[in-house]
PDB file of N, CA and C in Angstrom:
ATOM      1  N   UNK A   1    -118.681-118.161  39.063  1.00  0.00           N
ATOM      2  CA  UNK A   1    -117.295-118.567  38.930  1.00  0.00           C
ATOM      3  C   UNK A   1    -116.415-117.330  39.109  1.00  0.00           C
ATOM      4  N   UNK A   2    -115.264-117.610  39.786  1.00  0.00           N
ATOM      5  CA  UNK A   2    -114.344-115.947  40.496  1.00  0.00           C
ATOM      6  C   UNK A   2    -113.495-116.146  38.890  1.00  0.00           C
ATOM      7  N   UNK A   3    -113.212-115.332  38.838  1.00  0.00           N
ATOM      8  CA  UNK A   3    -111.904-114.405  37.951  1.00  0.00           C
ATOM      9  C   UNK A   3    -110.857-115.425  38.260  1.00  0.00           C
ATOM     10  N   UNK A   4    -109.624-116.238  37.044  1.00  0.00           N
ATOM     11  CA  UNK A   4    -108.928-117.094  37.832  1.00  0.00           C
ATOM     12  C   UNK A   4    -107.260-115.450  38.283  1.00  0.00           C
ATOM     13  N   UNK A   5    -106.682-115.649  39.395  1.00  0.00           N
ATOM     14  CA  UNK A   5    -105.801-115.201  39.695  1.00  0.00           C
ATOM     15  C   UNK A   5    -104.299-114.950  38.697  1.00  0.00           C
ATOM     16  N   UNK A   6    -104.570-115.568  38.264  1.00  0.00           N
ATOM     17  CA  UNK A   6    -103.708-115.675  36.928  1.00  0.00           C
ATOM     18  C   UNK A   6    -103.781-115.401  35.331  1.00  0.00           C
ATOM     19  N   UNK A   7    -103.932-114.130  35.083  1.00  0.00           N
ATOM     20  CA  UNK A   7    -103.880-113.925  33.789  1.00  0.00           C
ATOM     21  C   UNK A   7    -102.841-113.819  32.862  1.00  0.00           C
ATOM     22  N   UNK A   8    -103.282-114.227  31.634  1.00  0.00           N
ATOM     23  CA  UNK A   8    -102.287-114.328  30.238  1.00  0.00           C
ATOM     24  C   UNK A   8    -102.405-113.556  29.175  1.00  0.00           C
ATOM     25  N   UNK A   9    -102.189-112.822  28.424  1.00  0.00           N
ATOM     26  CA  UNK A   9    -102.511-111.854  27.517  1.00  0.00           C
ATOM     27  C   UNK A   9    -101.326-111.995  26.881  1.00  0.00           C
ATOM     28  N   UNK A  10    -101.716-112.209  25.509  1.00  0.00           N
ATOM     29  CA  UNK A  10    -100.789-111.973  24.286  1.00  0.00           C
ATOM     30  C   UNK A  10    -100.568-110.966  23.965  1.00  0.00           C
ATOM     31  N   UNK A  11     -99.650-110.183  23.961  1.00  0.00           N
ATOM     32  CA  UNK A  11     -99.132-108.715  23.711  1.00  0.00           C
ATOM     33  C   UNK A  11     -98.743-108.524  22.036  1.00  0.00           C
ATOM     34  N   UNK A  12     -97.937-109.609  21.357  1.00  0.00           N
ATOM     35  CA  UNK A  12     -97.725-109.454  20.024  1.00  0.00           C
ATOM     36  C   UNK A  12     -97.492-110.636  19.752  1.00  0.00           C
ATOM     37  N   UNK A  13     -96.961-111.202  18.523  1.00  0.00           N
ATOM     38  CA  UNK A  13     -96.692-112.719  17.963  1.00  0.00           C
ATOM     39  C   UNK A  13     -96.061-112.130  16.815  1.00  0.00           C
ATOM     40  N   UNK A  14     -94.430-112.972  16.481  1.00  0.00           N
ATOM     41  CA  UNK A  14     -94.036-112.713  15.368  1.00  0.00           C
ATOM     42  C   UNK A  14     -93.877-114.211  14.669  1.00  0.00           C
ATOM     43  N   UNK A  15     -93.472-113.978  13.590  1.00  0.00           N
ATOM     44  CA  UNK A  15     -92.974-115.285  12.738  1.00  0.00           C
ATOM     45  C   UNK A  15     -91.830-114.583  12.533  1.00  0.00           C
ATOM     46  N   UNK A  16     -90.759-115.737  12.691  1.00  0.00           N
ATOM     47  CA  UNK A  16     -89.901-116.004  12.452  1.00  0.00           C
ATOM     48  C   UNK A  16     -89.239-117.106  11.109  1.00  0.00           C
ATOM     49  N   UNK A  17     -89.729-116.262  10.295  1.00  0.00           N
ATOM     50  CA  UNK A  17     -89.708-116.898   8.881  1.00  0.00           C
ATOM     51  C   UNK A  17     -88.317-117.630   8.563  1.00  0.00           C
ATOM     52  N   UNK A  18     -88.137-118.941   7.949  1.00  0.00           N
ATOM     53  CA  UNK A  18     -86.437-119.429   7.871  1.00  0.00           C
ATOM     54  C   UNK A  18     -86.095-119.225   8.871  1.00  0.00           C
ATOM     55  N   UNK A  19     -86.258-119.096  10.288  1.00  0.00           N
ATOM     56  CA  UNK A  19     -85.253-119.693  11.353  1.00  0.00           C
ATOM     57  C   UNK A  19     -85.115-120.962  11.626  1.00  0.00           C
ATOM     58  N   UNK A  20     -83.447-120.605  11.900  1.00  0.00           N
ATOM     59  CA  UNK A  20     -83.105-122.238  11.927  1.00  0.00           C
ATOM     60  C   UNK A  20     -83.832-122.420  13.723  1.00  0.00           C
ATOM     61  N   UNK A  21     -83.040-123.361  14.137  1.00  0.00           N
ATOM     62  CA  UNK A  21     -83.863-124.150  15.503  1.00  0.00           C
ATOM     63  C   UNK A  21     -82.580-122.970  16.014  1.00  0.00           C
ATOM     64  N   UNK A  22     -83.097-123.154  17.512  1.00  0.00           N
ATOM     65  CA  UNK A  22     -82.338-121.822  18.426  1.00  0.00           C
ATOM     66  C   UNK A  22     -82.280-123.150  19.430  1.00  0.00           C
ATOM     67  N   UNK A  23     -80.623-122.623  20.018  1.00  0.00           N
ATOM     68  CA  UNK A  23     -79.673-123.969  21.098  1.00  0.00           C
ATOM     69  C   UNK A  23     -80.295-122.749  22.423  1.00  0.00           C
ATOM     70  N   UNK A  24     -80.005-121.571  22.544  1.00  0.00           N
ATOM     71  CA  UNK A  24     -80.550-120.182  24.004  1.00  0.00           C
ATOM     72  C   UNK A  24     -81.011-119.349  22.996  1.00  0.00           C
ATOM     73  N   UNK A  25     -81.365-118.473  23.871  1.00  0.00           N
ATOM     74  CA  UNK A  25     -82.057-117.299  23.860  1.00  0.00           C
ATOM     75  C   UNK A  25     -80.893-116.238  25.001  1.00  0.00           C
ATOM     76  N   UNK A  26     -80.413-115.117  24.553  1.00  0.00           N
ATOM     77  CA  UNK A  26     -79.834-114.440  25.094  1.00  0.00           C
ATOM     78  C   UNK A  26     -80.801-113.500  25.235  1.00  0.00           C
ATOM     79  N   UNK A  27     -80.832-112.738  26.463  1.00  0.00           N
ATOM     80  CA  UNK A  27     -81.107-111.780  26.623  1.00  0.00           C
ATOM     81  C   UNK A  27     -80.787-110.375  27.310  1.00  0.00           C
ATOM     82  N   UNK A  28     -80.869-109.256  26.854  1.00  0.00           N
ATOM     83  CA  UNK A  28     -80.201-107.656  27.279  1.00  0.00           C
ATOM     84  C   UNK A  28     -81.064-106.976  27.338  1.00  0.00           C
ATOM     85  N   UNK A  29     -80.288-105.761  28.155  1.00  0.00           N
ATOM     86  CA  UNK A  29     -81.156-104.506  28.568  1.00  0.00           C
ATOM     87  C   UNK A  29     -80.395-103.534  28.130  1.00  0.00           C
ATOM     88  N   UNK A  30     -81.118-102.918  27.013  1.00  0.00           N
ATOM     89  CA  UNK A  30     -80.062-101.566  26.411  1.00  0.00           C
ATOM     90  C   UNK A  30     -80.390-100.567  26.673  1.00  0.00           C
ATOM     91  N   UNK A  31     -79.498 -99.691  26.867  1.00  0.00           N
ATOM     92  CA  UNK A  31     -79.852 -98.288  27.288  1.00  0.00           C
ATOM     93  C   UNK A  31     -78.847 -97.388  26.025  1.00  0.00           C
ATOM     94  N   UNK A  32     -79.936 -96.177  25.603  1.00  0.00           N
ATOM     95  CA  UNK A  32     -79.324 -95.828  25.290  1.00  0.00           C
ATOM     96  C   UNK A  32     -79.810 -93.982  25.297  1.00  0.00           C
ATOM     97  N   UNK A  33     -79.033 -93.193  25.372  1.00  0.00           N
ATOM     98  CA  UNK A  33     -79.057 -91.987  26.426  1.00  0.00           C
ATOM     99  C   UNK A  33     -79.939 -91.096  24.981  1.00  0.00           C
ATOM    100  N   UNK A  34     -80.559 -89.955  26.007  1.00  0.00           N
ATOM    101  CA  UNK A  34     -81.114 -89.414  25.243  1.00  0.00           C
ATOM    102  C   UNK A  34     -80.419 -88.539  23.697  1.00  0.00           C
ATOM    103  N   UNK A  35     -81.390 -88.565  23.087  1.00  0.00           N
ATOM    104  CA  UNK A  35     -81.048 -87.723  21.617  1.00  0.00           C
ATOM    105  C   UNK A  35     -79.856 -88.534  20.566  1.00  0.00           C
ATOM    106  N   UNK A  36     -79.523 -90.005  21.166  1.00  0.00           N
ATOM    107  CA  UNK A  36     -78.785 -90.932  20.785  1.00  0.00           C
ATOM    108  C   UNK A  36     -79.115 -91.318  19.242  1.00  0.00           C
ATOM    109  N   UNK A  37     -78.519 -91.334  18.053  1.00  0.00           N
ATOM    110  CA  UNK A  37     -78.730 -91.943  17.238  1.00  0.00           C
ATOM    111  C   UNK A  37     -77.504 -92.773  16.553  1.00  0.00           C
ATOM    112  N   UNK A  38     -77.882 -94.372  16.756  1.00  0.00           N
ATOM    113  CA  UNK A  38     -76.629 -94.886  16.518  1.00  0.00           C
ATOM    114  C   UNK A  38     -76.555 -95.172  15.037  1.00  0.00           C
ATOM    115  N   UNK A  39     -77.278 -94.787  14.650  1.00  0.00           N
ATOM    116  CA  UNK A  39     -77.522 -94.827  12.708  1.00  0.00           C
ATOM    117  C   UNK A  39     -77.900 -96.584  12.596  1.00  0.00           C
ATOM    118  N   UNK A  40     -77.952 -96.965  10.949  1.00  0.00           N
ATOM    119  CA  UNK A  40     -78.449 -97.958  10.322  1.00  0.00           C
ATOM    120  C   UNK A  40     -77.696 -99.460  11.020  1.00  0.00           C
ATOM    121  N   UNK A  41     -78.224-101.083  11.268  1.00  0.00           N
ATOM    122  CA  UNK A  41     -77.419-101.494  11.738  1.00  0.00           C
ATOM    123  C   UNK A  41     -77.933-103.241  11.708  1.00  0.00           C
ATOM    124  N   UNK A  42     -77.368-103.928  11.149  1.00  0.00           N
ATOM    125  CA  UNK A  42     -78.049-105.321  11.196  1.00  0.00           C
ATOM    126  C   UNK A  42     -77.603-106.403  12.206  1.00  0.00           C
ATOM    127  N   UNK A  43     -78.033-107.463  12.511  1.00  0.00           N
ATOM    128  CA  UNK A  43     -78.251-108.347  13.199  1.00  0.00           C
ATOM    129  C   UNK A  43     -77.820-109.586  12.653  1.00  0.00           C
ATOM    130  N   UNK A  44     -76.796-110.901  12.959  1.00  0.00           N
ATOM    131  CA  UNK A  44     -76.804-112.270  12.461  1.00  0.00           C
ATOM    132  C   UNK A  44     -78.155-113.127  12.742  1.00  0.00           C
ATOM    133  N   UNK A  45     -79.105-112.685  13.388  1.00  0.00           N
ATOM    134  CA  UNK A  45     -80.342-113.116  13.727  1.00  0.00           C
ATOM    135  C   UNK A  45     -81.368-112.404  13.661  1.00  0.00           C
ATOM    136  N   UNK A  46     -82.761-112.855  14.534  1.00  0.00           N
ATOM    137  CA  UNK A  46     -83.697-112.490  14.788  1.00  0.00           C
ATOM    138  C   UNK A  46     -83.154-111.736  16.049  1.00  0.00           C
ATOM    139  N   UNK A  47     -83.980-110.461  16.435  1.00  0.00           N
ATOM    140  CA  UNK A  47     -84.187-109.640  17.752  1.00  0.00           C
ATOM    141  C   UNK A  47     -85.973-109.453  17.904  1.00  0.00           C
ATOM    142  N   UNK A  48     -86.178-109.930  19.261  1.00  0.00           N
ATOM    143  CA  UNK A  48     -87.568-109.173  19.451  1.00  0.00           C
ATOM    144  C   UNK A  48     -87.410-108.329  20.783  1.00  0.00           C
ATOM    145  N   UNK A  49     -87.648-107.498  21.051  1.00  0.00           N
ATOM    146  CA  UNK A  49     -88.042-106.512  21.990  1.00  0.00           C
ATOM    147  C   UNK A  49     -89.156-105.956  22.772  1.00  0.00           C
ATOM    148  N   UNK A  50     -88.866-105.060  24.061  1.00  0.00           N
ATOM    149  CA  UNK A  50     -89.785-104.689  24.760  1.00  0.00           C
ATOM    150  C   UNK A  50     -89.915-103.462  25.235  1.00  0.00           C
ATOM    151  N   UNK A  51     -89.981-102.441  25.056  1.00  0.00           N
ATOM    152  CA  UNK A  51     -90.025-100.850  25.565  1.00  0.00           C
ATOM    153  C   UNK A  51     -89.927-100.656  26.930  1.00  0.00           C
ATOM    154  N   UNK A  52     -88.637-100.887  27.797  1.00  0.00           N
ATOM    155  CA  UNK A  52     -89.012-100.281  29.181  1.00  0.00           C
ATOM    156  C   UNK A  52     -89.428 -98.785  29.467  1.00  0.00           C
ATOM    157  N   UNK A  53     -88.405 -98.235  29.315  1.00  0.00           N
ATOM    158  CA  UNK A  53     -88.766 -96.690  29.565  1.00  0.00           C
ATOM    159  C   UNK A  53     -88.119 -95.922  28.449  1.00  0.00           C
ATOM    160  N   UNK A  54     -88.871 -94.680  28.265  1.00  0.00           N
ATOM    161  CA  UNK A  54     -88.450 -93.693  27.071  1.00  0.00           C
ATOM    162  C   UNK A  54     -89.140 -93.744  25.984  1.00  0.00           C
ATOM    163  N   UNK A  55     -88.538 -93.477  24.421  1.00  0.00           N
ATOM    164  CA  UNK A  55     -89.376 -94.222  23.234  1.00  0.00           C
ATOM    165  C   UNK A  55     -88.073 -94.091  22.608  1.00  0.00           C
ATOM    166  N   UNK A  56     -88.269 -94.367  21.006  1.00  0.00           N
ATOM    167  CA  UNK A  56     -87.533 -94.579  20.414  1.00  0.00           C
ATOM    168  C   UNK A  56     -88.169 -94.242  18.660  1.00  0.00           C
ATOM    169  N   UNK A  57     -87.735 -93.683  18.122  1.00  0.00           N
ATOM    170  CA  UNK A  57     -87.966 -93.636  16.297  1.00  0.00           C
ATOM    171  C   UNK A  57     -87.579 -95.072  16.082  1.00  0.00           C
ATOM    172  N   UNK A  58     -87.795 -95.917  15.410  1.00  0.00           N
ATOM    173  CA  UNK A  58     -87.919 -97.315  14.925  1.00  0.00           C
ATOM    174  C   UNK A  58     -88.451 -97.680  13.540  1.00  0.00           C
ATOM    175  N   UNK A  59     -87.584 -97.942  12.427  1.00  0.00           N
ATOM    176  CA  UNK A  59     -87.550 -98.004  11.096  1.00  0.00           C
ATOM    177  C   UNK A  59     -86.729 -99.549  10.646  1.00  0.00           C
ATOM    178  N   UNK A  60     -87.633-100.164  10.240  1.00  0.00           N
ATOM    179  CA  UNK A  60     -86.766-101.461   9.490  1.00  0.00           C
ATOM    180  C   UNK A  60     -86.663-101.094   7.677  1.00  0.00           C
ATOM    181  N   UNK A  61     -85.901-101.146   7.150  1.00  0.00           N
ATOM    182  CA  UNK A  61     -85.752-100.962   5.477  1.00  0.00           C
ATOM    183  C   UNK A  61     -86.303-100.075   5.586  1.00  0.00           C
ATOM    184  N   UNK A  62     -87.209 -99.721   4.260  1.00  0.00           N
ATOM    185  CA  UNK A  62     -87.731 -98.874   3.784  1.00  0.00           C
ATOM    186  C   UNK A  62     -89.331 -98.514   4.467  1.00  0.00           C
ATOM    187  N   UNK A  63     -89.328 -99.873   5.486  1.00  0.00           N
ATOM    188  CA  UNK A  63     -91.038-100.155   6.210  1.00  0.00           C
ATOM    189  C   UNK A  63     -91.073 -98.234   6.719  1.00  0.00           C
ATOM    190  N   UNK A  64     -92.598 -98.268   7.095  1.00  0.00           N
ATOM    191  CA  UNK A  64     -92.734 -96.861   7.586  1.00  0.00           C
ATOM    192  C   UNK A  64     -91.858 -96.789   9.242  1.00  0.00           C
ATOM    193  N   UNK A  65     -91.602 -95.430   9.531  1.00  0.00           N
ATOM    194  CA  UNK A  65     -91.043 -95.063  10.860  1.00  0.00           C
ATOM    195  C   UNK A  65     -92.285 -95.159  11.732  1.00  0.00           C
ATOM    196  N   UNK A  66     -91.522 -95.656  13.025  1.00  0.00           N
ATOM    197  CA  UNK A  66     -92.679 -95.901  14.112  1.00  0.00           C
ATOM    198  C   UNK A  66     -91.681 -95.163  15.468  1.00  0.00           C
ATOM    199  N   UNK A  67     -92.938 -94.582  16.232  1.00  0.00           N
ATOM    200  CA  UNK A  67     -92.447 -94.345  17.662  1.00  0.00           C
ATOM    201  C   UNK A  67     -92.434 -95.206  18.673  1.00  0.00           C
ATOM    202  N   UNK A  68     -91.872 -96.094  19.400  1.00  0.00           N
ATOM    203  CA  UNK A  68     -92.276 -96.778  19.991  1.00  0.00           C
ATOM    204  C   UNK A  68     -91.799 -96.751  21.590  1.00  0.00           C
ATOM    205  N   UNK A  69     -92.850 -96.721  22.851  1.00  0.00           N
ATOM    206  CA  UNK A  69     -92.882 -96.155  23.879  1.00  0.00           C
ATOM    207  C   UNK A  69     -92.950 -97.412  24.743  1.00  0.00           C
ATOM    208  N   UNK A  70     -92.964 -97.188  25.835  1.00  0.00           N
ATOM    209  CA  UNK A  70     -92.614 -97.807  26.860  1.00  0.00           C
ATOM    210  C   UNK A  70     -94.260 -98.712  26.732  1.00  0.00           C
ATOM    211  N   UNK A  71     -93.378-100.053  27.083  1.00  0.00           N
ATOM    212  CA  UNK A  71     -94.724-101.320  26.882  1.00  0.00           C
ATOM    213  C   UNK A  71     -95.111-101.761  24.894  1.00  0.00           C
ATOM    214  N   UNK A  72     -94.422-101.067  24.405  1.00  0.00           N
ATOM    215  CA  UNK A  72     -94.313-101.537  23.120  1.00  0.00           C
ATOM    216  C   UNK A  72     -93.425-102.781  22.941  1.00  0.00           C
ATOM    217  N   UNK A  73     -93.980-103.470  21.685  1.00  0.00           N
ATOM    218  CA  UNK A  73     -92.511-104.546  21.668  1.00  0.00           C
ATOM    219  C   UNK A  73     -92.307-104.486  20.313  1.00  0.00           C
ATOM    220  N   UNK A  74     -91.146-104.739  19.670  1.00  0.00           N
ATOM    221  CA  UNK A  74     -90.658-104.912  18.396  1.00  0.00           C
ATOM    222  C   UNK A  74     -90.262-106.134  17.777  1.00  0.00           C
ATOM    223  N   UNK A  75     -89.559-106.124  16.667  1.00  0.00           N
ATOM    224  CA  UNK A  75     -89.235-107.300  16.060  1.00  0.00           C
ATOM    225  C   UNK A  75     -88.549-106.717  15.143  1.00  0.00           C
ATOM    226  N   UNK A  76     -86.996-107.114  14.788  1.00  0.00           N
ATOM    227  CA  UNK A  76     -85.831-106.773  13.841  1.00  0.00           C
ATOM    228  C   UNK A  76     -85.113-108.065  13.040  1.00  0.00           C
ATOM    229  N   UNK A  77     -85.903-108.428  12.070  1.00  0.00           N
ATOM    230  CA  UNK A  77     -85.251-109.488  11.433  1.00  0.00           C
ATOM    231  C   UNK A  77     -84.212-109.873  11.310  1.00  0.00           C
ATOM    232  N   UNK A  78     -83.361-110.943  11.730  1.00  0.00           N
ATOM    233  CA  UNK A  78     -82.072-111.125  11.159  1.00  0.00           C
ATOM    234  C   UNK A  78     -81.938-110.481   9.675  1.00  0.00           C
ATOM    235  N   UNK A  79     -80.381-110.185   9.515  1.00  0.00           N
ATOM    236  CA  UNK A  79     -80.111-109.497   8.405  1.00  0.00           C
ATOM    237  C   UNK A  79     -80.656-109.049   7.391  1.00  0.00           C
ATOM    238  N   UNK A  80     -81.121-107.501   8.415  1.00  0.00           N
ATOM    239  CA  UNK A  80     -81.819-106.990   7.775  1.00  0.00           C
ATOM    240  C   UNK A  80     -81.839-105.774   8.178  1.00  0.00           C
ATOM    241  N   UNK A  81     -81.576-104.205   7.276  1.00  0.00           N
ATOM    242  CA  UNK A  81     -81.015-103.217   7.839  1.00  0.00           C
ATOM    243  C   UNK A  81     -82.041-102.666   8.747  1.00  0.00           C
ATOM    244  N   UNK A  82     -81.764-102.148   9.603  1.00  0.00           N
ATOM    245  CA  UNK A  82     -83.117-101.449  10.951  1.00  0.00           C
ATOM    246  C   UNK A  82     -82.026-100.110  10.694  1.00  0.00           C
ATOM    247  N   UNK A  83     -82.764 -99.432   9.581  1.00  0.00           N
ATOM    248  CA  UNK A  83     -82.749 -98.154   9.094  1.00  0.00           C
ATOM    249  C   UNK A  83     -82.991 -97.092  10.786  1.00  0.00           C
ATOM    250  N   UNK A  84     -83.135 -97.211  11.511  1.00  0.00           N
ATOM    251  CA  UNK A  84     -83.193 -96.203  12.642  1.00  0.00           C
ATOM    252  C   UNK A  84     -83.632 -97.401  14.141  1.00  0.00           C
ATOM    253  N   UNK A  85     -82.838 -96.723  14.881  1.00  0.00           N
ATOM    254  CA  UNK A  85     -83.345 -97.068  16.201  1.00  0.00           C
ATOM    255  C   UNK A  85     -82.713 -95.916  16.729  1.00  0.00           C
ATOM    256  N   UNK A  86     -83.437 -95.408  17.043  1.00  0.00           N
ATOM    257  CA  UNK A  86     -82.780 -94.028  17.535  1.00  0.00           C
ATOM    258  C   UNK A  86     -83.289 -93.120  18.909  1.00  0.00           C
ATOM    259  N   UNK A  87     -82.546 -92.946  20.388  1.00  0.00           N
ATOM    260  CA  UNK A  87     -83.468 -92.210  20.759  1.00  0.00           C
ATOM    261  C   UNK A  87     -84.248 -90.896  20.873  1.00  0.00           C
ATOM    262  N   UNK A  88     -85.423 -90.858  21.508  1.00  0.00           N
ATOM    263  CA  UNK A  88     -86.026 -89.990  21.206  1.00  0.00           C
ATOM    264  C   UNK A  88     -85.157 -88.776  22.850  1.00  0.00           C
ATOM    265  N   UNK A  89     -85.685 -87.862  23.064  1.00  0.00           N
ATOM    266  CA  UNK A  89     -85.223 -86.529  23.621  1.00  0.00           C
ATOM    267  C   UNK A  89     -85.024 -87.184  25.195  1.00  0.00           C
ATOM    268  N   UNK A  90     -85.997 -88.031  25.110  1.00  0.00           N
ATOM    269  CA  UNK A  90     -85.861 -88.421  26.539  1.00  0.00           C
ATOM    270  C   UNK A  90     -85.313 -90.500  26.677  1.00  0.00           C
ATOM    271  N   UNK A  91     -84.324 -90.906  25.992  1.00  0.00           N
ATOM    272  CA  UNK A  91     -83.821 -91.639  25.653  1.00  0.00           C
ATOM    273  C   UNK A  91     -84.459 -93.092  25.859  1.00  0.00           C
ATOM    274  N   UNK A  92     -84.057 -94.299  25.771  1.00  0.00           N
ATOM    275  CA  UNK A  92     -84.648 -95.265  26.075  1.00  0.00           C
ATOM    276  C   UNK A  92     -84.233 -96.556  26.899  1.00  0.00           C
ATOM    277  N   UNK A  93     -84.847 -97.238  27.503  1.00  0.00           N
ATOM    278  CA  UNK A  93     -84.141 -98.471  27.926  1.00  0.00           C
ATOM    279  C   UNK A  93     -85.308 -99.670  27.184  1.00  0.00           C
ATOM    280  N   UNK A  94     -84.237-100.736  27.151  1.00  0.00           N
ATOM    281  CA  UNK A  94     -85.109-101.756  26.638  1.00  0.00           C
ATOM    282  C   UNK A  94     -84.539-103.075  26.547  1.00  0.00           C
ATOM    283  N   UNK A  95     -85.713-104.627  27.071  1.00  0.00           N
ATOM    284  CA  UNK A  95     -84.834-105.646  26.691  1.00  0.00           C
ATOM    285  C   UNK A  95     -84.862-106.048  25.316  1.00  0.00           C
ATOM    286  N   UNK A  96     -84.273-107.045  24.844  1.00  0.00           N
ATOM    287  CA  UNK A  96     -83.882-107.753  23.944  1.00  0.00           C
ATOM    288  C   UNK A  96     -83.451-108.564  23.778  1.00  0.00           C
ATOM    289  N   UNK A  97     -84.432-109.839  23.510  1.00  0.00           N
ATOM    290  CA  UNK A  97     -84.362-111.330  23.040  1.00  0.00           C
ATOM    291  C   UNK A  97     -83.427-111.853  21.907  1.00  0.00           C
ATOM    292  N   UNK A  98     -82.350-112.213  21.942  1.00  0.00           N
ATOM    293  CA  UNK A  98     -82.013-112.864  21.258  1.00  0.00           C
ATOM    294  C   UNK A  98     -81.723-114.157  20.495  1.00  0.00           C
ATOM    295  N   UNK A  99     -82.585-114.921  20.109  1.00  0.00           N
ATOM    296  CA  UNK A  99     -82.444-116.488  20.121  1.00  0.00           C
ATOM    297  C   UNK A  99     -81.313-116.574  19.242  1.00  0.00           C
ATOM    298  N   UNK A 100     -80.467-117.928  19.637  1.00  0.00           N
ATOM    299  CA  UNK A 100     -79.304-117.870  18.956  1.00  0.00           C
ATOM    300  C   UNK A 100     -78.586-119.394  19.028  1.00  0.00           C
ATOM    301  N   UNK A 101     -79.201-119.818  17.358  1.00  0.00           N
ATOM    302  CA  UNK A 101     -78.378-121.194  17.180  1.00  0.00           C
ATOM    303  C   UNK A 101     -77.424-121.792  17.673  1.00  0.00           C
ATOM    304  N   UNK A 102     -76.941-123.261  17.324  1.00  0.00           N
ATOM    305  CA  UNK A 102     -76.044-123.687  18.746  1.00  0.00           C
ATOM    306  C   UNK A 102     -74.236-123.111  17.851  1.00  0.00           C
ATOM    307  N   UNK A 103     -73.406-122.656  18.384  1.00  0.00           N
ATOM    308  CA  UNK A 103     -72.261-121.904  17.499  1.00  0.00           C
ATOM    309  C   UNK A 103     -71.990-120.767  17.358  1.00  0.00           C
ATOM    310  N   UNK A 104     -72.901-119.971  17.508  1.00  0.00           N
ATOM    311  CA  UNK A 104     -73.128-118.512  16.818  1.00  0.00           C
ATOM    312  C   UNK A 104     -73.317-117.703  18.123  1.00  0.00           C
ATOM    313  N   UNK A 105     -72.457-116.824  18.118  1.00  0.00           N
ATOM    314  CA  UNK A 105     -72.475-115.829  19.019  1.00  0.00           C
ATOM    315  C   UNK A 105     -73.525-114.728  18.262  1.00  0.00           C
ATOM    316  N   UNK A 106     -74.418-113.918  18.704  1.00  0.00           N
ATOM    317  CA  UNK A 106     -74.909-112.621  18.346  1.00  0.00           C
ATOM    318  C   UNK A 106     -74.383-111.615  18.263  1.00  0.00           C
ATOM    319  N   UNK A 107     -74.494-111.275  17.182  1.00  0.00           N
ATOM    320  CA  UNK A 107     -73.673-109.720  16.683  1.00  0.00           C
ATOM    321  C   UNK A 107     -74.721-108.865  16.164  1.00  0.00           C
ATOM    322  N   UNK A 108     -74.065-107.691  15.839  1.00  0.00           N
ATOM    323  CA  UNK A 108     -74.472-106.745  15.607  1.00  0.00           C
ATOM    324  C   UNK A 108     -73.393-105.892  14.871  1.00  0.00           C
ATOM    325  N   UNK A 109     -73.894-105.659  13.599  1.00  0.00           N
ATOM    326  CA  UNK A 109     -72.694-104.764  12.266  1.00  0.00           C
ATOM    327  C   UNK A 109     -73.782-103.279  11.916  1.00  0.00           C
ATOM    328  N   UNK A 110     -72.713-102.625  12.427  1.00  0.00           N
ATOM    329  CA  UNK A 110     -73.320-101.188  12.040  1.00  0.00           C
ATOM    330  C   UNK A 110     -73.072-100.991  10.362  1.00  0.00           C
ATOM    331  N   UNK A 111     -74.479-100.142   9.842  1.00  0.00           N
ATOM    332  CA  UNK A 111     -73.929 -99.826   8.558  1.00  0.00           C
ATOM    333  C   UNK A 111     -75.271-100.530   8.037  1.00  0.00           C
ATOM    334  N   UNK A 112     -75.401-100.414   6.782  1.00  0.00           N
ATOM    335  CA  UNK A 112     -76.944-101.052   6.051  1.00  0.00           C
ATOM    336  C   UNK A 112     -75.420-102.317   5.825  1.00  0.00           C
ATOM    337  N   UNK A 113     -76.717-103.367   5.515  1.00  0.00           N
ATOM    338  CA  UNK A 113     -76.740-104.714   5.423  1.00  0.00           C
ATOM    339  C   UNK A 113     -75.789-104.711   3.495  1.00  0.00           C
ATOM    340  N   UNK A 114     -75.005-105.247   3.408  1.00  0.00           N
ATOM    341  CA  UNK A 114     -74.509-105.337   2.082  1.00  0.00           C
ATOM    342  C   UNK A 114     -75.604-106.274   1.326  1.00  0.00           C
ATOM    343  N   UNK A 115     -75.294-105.470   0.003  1.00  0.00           N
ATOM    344  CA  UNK A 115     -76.658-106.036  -0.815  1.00  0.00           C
ATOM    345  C   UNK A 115     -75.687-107.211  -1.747  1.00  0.00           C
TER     346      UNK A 115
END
């Protein structure tokens, strides 16, 4: 039997714990230039991500810091502070999924998340 021409590979799987039902999915390509740090910053939703080029320092709350490089993917909980996204020396590009209930535009509030 040949190899079929078409392969599938699961790269990551998140849960999306308490999400409501999603009306689209927006999606972007961020760039952001080297040695960039836009400090602490939350989300009205879920974000998942994909590492095009560069890396990035990557910290949710208090979770441990991660480097994450090109072909990595992430996941940033709705409201919930992402303590660092920051780039690294040689900066980053990357997409980003946004699913987004029917009403609700996607935002993004700099600053930790009010407790």
């Amino acid at each position: 039997m040949s190899e079929s021409p078409v392969q599938r590979n699961t790269v990551n799987a998140f849960e999306l714990a308490g999400a409501p039902s999603f009306a689209s999915i927006e999606v972007q390509r961020i760039t952001i230039a080297a040695g960039v740090h836009p400090g602490a910053h939350w989300h009205n939703g879920p974000v998942l991500g994909l590492i095009e080029a560069g890396s990035v320092f990557f910290q949710v709350g208090a979770e441990p810091e991660a480097v994450l490089r090109a072909g990595d993917t992430f996941y940033e909980p709705g409201y919930a502070t992402i303590t660092r996204f920051d780039a690294t020396d040689e900066g980053v590009t990357f997409l980003a999924w946004l699913p987004v209930p029917s009403g609700i535009e996607p935002a993004v509030t700099m600053g930790e998340l009010p407790r």
